[in-house]
C-alpha atoms as a PDB file:
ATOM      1  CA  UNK A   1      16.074 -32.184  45.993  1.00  0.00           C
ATOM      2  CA  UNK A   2      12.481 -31.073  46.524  1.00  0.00           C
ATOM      3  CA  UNK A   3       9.368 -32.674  44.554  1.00  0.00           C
ATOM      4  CA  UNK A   4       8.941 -28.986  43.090  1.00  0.00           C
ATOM      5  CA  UNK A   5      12.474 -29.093  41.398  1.00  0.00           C
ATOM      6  CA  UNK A   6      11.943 -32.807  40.185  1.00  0.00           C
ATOM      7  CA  UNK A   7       9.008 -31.636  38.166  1.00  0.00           C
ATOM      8  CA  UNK A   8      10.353 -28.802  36.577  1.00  0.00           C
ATOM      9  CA  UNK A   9      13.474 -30.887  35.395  1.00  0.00           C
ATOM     10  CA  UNK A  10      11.006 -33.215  34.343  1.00  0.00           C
ATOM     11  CA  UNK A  11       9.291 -31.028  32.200  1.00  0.00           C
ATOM     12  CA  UNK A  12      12.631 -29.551  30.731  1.00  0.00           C
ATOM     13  CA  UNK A  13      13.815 -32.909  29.482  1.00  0.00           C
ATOM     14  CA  UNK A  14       9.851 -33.968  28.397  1.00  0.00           C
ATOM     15  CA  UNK A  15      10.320 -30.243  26.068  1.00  0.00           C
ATOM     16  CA  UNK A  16      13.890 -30.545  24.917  1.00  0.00           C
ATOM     17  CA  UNK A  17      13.604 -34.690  23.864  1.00  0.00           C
ATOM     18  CA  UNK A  18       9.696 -33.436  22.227  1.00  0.00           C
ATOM     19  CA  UNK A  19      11.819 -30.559  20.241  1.00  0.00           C
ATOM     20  CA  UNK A  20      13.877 -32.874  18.931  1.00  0.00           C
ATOM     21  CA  UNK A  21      11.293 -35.213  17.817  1.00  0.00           C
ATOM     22  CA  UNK A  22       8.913 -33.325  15.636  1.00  0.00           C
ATOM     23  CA  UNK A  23       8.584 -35.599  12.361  1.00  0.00           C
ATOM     24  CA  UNK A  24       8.732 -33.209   9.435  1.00  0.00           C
ATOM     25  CA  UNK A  25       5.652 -33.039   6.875  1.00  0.00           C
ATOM     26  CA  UNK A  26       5.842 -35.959   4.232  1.00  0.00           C
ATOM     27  CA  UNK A  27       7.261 -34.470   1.420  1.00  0.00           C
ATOM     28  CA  UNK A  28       8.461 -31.040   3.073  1.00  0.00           C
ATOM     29  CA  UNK A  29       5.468 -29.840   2.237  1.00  0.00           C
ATOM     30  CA  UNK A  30       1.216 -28.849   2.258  1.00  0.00           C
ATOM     31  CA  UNK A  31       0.611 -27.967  -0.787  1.00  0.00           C
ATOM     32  CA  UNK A  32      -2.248 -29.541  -2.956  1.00  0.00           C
ATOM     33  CA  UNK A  33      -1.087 -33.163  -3.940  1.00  0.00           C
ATOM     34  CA  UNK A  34      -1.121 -33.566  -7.602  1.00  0.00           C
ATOM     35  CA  UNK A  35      -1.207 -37.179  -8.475  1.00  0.00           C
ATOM     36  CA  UNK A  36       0.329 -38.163 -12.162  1.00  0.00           C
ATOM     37  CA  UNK A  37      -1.684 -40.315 -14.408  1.00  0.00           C
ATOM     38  CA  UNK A  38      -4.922 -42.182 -14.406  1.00  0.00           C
ATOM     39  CA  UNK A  39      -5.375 -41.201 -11.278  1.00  0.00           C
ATOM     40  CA  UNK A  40      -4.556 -37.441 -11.516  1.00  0.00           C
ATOM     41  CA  UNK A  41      -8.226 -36.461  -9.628  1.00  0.00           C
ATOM     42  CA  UNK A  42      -7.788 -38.208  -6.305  1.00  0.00           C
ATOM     43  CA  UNK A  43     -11.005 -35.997  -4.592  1.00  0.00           C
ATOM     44  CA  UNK A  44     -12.711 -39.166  -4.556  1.00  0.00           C
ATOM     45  CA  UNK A  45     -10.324 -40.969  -2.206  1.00  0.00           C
ATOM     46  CA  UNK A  46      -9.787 -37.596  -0.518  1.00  0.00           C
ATOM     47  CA  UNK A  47     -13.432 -37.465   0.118  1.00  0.00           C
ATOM     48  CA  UNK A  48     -13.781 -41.120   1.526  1.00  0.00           C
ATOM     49  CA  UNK A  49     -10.636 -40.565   3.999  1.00  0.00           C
ATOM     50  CA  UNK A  50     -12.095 -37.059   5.307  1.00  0.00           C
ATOM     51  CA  UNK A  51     -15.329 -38.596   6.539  1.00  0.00           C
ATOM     52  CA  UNK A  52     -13.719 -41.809   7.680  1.00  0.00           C
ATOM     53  CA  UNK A  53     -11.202 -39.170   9.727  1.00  0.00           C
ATOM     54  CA  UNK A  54     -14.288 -36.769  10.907  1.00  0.00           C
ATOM     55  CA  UNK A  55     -16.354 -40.072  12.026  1.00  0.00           C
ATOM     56  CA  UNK A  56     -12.964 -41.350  14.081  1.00  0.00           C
ATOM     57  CA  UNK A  57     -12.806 -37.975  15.796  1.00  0.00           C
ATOM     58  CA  UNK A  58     -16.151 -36.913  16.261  1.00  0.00           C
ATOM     59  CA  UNK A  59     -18.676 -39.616  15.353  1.00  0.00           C
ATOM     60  CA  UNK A  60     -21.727 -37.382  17.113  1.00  0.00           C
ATOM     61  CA  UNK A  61     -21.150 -35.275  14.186  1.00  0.00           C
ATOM     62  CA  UNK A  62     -24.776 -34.982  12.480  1.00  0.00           C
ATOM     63  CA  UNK A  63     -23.953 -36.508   8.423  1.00  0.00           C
ATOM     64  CA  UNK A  64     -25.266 -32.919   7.043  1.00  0.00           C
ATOM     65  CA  UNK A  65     -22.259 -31.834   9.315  1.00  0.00           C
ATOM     66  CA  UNK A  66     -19.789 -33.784   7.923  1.00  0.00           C
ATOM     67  CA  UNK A  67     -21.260 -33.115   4.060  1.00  0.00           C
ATOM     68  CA  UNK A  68     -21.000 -29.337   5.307  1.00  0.00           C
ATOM     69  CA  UNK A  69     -17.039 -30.027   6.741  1.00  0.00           C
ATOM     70  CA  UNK A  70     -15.749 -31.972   3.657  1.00  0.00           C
ATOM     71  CA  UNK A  71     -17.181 -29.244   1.132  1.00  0.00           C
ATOM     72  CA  UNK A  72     -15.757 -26.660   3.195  1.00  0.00           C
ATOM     73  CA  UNK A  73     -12.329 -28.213   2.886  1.00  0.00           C
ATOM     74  CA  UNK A  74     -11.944 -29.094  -0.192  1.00  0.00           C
ATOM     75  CA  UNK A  75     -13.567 -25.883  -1.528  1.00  0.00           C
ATOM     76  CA  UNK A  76     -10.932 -23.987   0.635  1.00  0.00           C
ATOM     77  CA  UNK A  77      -8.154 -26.155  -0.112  1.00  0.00           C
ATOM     78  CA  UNK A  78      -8.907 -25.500  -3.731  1.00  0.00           C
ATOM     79  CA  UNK A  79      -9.160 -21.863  -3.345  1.00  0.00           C
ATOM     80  CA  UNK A  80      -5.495 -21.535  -1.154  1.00  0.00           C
ATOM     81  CA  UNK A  81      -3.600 -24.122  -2.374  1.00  0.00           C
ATOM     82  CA  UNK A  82      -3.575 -25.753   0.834  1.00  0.00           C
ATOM     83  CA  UNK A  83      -3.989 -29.833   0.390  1.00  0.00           C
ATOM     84  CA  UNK A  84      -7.040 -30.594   1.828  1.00  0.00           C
ATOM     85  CA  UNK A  85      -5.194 -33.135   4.490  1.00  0.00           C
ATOM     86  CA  UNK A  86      -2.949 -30.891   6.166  1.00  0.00           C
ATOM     87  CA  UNK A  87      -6.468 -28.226   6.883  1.00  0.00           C
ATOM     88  CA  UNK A  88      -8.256 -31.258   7.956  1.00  0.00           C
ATOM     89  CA  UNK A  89      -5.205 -32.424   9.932  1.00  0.00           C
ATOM     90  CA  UNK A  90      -5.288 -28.886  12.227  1.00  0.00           C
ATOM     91  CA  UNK A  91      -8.828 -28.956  12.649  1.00  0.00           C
ATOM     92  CA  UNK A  92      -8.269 -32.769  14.154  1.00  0.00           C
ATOM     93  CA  UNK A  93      -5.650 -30.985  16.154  1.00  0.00           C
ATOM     94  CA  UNK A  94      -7.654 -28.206  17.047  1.00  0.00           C
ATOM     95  CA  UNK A  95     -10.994 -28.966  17.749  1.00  0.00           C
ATOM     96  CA  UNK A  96     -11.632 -32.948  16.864  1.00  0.00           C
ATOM     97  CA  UNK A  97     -14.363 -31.636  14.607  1.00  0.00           C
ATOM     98  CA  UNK A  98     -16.596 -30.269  17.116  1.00  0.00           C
ATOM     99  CA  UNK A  99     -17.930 -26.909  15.120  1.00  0.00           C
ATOM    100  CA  UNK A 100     -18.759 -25.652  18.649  1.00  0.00           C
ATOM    101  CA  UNK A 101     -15.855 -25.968  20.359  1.00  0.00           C
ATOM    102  CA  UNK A 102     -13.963 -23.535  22.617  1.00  0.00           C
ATOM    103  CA  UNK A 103     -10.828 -23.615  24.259  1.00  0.00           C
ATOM    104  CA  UNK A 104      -9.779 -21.864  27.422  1.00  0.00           C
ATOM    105  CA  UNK A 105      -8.317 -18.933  25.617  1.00  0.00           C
ATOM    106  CA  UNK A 106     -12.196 -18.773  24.226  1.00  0.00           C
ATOM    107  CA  UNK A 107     -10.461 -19.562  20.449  1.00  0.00           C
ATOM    108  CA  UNK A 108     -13.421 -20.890  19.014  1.00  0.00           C
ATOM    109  CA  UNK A 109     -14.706 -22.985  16.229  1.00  0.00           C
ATOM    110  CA  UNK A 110     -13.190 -25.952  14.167  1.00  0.00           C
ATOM    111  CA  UNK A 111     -10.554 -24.249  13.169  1.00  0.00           C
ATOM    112  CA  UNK A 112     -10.332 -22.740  17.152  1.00  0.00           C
ATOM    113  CA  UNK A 113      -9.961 -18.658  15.700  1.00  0.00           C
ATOM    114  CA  UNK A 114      -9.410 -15.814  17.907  1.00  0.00           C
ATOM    115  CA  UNK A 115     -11.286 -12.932  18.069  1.00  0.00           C
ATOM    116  CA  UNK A 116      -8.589 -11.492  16.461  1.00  0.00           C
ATOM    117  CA  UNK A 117      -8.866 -13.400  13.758  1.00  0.00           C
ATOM    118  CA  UNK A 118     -12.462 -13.654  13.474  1.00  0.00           C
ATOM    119  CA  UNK A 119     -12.242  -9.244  13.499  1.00  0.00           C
ATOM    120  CA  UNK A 120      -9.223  -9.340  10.870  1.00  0.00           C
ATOM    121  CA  UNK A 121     -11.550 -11.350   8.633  1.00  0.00           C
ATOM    122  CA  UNK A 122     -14.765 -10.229   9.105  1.00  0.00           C
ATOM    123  CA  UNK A 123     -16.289 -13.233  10.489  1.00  0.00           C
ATOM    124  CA  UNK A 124     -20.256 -12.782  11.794  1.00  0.00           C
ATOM    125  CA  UNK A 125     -20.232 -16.066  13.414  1.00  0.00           C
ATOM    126  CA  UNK A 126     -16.931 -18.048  14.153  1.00  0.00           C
ATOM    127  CA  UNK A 127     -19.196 -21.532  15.005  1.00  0.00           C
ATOM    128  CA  UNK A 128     -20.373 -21.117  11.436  1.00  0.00           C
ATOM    129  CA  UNK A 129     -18.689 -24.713   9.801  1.00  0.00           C
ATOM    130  CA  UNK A 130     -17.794 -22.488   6.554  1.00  0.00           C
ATOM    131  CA  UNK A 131     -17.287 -19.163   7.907  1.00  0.00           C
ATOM    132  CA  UNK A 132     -15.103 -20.902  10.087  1.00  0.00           C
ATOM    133  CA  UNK A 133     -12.650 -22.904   7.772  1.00  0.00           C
ATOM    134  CA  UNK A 134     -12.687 -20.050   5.259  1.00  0.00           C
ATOM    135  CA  UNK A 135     -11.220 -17.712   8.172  1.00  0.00           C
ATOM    136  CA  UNK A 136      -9.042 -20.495   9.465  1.00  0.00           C
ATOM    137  CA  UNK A 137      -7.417 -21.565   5.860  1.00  0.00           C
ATOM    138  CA  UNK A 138      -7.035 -17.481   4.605  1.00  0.00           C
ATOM    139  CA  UNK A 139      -5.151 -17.342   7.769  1.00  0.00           C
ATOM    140  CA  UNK A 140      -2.569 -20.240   7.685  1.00  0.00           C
ATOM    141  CA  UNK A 141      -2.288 -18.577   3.994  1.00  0.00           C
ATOM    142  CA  UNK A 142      -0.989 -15.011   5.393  1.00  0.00           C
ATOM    143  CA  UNK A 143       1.102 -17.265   7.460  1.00  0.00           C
ATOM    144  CA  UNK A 144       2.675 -19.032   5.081  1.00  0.00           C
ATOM    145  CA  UNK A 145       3.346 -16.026   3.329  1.00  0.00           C
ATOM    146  CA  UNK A 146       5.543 -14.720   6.513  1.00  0.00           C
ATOM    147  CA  UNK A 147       6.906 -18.805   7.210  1.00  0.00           C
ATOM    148  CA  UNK A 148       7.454 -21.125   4.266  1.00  0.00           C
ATOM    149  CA  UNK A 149       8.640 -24.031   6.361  1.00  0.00           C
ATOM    150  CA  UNK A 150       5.449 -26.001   7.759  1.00  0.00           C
ATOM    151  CA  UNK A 151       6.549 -26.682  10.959  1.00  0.00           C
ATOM    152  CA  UNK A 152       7.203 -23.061  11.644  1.00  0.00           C
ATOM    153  CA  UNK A 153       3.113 -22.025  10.241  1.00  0.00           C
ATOM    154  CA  UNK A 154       1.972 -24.514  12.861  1.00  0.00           C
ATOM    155  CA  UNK A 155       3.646 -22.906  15.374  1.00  0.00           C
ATOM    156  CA  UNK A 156       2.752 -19.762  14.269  1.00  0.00           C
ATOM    157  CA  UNK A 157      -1.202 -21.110  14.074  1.00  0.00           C
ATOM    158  CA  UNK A 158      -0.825 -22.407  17.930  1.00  0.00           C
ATOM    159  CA  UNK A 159       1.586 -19.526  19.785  1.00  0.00           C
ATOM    160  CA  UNK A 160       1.465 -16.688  17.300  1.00  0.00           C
ATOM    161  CA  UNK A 161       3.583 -15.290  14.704  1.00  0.00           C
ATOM    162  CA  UNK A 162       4.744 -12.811  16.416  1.00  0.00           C
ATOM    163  CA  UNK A 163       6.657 -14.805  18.575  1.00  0.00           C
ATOM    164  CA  UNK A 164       7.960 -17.167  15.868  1.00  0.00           C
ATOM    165  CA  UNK A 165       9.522 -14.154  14.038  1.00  0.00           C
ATOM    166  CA  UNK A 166      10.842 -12.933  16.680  1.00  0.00           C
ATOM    167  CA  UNK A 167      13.082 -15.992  17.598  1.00  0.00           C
ATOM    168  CA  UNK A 168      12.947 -17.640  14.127  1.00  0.00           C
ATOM    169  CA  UNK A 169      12.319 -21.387  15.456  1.00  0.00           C
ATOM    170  CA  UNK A 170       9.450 -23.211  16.681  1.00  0.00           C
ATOM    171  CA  UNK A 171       9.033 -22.007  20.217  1.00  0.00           C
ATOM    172  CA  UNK A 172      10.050 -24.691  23.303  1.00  0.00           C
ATOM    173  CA  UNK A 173       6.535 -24.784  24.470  1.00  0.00           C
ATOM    174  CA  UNK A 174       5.711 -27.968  25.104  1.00  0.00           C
ATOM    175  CA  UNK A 175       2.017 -27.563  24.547  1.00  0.00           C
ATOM    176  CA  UNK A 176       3.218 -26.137  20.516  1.00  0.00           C
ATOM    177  CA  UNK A 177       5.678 -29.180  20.465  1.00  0.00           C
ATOM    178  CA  UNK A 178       2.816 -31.585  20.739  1.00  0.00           C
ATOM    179  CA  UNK A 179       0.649 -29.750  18.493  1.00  0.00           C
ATOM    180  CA  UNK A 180       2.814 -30.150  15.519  1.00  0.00           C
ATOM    181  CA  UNK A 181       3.398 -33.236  16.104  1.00  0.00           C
ATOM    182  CA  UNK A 182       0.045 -34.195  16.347  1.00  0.00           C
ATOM    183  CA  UNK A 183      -0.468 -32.572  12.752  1.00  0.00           C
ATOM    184  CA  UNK A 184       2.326 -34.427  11.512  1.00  0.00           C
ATOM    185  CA  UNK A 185       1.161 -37.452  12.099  1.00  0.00           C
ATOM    186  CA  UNK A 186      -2.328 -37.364  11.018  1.00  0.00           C
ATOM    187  CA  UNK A 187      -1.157 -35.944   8.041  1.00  0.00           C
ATOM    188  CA  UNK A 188       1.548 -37.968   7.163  1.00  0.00           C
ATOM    189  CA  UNK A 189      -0.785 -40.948   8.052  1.00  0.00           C
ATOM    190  CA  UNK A 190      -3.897 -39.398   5.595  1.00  0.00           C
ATOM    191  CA  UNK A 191      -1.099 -39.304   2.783  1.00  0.00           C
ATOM    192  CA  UNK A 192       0.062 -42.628   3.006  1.00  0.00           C
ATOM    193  CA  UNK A 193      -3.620 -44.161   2.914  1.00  0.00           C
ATOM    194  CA  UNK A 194      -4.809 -41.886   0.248  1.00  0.00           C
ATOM    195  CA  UNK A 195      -1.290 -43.362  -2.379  1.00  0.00           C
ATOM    196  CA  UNK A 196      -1.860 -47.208  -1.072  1.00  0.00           C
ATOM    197  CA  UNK A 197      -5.703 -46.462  -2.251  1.00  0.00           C
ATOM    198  CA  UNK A 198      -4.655 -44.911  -5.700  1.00  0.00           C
ATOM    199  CA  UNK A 199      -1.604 -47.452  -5.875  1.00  0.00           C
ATOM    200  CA  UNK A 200      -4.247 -50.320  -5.317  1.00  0.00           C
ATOM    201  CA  UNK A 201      -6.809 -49.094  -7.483  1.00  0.00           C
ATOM    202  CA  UNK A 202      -4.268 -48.482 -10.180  1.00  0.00           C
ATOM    203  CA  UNK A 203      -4.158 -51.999 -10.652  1.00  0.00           C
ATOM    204  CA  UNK A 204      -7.563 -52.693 -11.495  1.00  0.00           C
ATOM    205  CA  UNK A 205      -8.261 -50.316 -14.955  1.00  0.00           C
ATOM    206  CA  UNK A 206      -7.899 -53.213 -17.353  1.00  0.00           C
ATOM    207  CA  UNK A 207     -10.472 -55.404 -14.946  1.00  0.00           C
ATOM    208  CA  UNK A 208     -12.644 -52.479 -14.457  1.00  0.00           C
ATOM    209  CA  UNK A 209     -12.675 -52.231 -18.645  1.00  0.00           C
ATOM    210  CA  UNK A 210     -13.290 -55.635 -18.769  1.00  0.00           C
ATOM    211  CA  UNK A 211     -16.242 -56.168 -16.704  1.00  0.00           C
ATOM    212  CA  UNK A 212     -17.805 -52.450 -17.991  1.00  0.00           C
ATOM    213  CA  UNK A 213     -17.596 -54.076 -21.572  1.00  0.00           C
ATOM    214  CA  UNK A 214     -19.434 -56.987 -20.335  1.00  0.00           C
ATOM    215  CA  UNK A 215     -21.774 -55.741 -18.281  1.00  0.00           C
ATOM    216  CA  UNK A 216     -22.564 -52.163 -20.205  1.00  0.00           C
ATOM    217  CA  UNK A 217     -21.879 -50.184 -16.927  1.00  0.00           C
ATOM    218  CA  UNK A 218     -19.041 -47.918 -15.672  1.00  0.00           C
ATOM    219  CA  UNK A 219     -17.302 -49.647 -13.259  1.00  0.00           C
ATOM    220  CA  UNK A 220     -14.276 -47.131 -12.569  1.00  0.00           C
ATOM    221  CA  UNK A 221     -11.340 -47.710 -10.076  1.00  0.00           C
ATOM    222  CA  UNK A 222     -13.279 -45.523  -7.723  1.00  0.00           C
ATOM    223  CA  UNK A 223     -16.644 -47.293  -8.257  1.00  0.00           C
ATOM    224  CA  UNK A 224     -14.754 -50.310  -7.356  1.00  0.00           C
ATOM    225  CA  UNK A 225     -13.138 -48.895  -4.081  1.00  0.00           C
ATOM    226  CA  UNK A 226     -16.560 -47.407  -2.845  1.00  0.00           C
ATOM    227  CA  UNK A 227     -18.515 -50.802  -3.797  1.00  0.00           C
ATOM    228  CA  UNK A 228     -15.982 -52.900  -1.373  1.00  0.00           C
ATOM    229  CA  UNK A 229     -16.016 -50.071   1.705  1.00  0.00           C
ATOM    230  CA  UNK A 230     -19.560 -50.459   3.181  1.00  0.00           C
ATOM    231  CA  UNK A 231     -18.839 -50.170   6.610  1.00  0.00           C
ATOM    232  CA  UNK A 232     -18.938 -46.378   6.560  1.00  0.00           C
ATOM    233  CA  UNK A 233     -21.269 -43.776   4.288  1.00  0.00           C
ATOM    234  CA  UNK A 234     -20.624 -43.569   1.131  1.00  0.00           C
ATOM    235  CA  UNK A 235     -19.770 -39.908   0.753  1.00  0.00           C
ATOM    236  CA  UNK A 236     -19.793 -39.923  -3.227  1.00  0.00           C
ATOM    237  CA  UNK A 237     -22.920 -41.892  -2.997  1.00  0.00           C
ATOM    238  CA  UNK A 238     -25.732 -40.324  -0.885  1.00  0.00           C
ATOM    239  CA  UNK A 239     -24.793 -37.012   0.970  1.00  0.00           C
ATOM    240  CA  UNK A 240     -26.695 -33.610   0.190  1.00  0.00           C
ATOM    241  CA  UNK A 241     -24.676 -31.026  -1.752  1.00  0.00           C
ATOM    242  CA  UNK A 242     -22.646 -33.515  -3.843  1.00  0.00           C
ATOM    243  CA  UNK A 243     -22.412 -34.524  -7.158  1.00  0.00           C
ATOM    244  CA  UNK A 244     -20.244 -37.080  -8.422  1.00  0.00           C
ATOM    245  CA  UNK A 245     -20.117 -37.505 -12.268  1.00  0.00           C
ATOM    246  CA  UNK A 246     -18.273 -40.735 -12.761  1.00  0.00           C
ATOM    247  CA  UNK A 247     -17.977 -40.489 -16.040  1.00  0.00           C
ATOM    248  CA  UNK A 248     -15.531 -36.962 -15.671  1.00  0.00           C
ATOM    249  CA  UNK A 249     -14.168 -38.189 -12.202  1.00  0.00           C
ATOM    250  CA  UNK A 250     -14.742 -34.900 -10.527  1.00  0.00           C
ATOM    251  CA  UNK A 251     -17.256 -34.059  -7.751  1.00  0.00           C
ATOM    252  CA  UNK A 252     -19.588 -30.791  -8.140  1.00  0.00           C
ATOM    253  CA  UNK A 253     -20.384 -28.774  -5.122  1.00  0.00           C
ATOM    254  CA  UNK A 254     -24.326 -27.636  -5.041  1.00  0.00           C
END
């Protein structure tokens, strides 16, 4: 059998064992997390993971970069319904958080658009880091108005939806195959820090109360998380365009 042959077959079983390995989203699902209780406003811990994920991927990033990214996604995520860790997931996917990047198909951007895309939204500048995730999010929305399963949006977002709806699965390409799963797990990973954070911190109200009735101050769950995690910015903290008001447990975009 001839070398040429090999590789082919080698690629056919690489697809077919890939396509039968995609992990499916936690929870079937990417729609804003709502978290019960106490801790019902998780932004906070939302906010810390984002720039802990952005500085993994692209740690070059300027921090007025990163302030810009984060406000971008949540703002967007709050506007579409989209949880804010399944956009950041596909820009990790897409572009590792480089606001300049383009791919060979000259898709371009975070959130890699098309000049499609960029046309059918009416986007000036596609390396713009808000112009950019706005276009990006309002199109996995139209999407998801076509596929409700998320496996089948991502593969719309990375081969087209046009060919998804025309054979109503998630196309054997294995380049689509490892973009999903790519998603998946950076997602499903983001998810499962963000509920160990609120499941830790939800142990330490009463000792928070305590030591804020002693001391006069608000210590709050979050205050407490933040205080102990100095080995990256704090993003509630210090970063331009941010307010956090403890006190309501929300953060303010300016």
């Amino acid at each position: 059998m001839s070398t040429g042959k090999i590789s082919w077959i080698i690629i056919l079983v690489l697809v077919l064992c890939l396509s039968l390995a995609i992990p499916v989203l936690a929870a079937n699902t990417f729609d804003k997390i709502e978290i019960p209780g106490l801790f019902n406003d998780s932004t906070p811990y939302q906010l810390q993971l984002l720039f802990k994920l952005i500085a993994d991927y692209n740690p070059s990033l300027a921090k007025e970069q990163r302030n810009l990214v984060c406000k971008a996604i949540l703002s967007e995520a709050n506007a579409t319904g989209f949880d804010p860790f399944f956009i950041s997931s596909i820009i990790a996917a897409e572009s590792s958080f480089c606001p300049n990047a383009v791919s060979p198909c000259a898709a371009r951007g975070l959130m890699q658009l098309t000049a499609c895309v960029s046309n059918a939204m009416n986007i000036n500048n596609p390396f713009d880091i808000q112009e950019n995730i706005y276009a990006g999010t309002r199109f996995l929305k139209y999407l998801k108005g076509r596929f409700s399963e998320p496996n089948l949006i991502l593969a719309a977002y990375n081969a087209g939806p046009t060919r998804v709806a025309r054979i109503g699965r998630v196309p054997r390409i294995l380049e689509t195959i490892c973009y999903i799963r790519k998603v998946n797990i950076t997602y499903n990973s983001l998810r499962q820090k963000l509920f160990s954070l609120l499941q830790d911190a939800a142990k330490k109200p009463l000792l928070c109360r305590t030591i804020g009735a002693i001391t006069g101050k608000d210590i709050s769950p979050a205050h407490s998380f933040l205080a102990r995690n100095s080995n990256y910015p704090d993003p509630l903290n210090s970063p331009e365009g941010f307010i956090y008001d403890r006190k309501r447990s929300f953060i303010v975009f300016v």
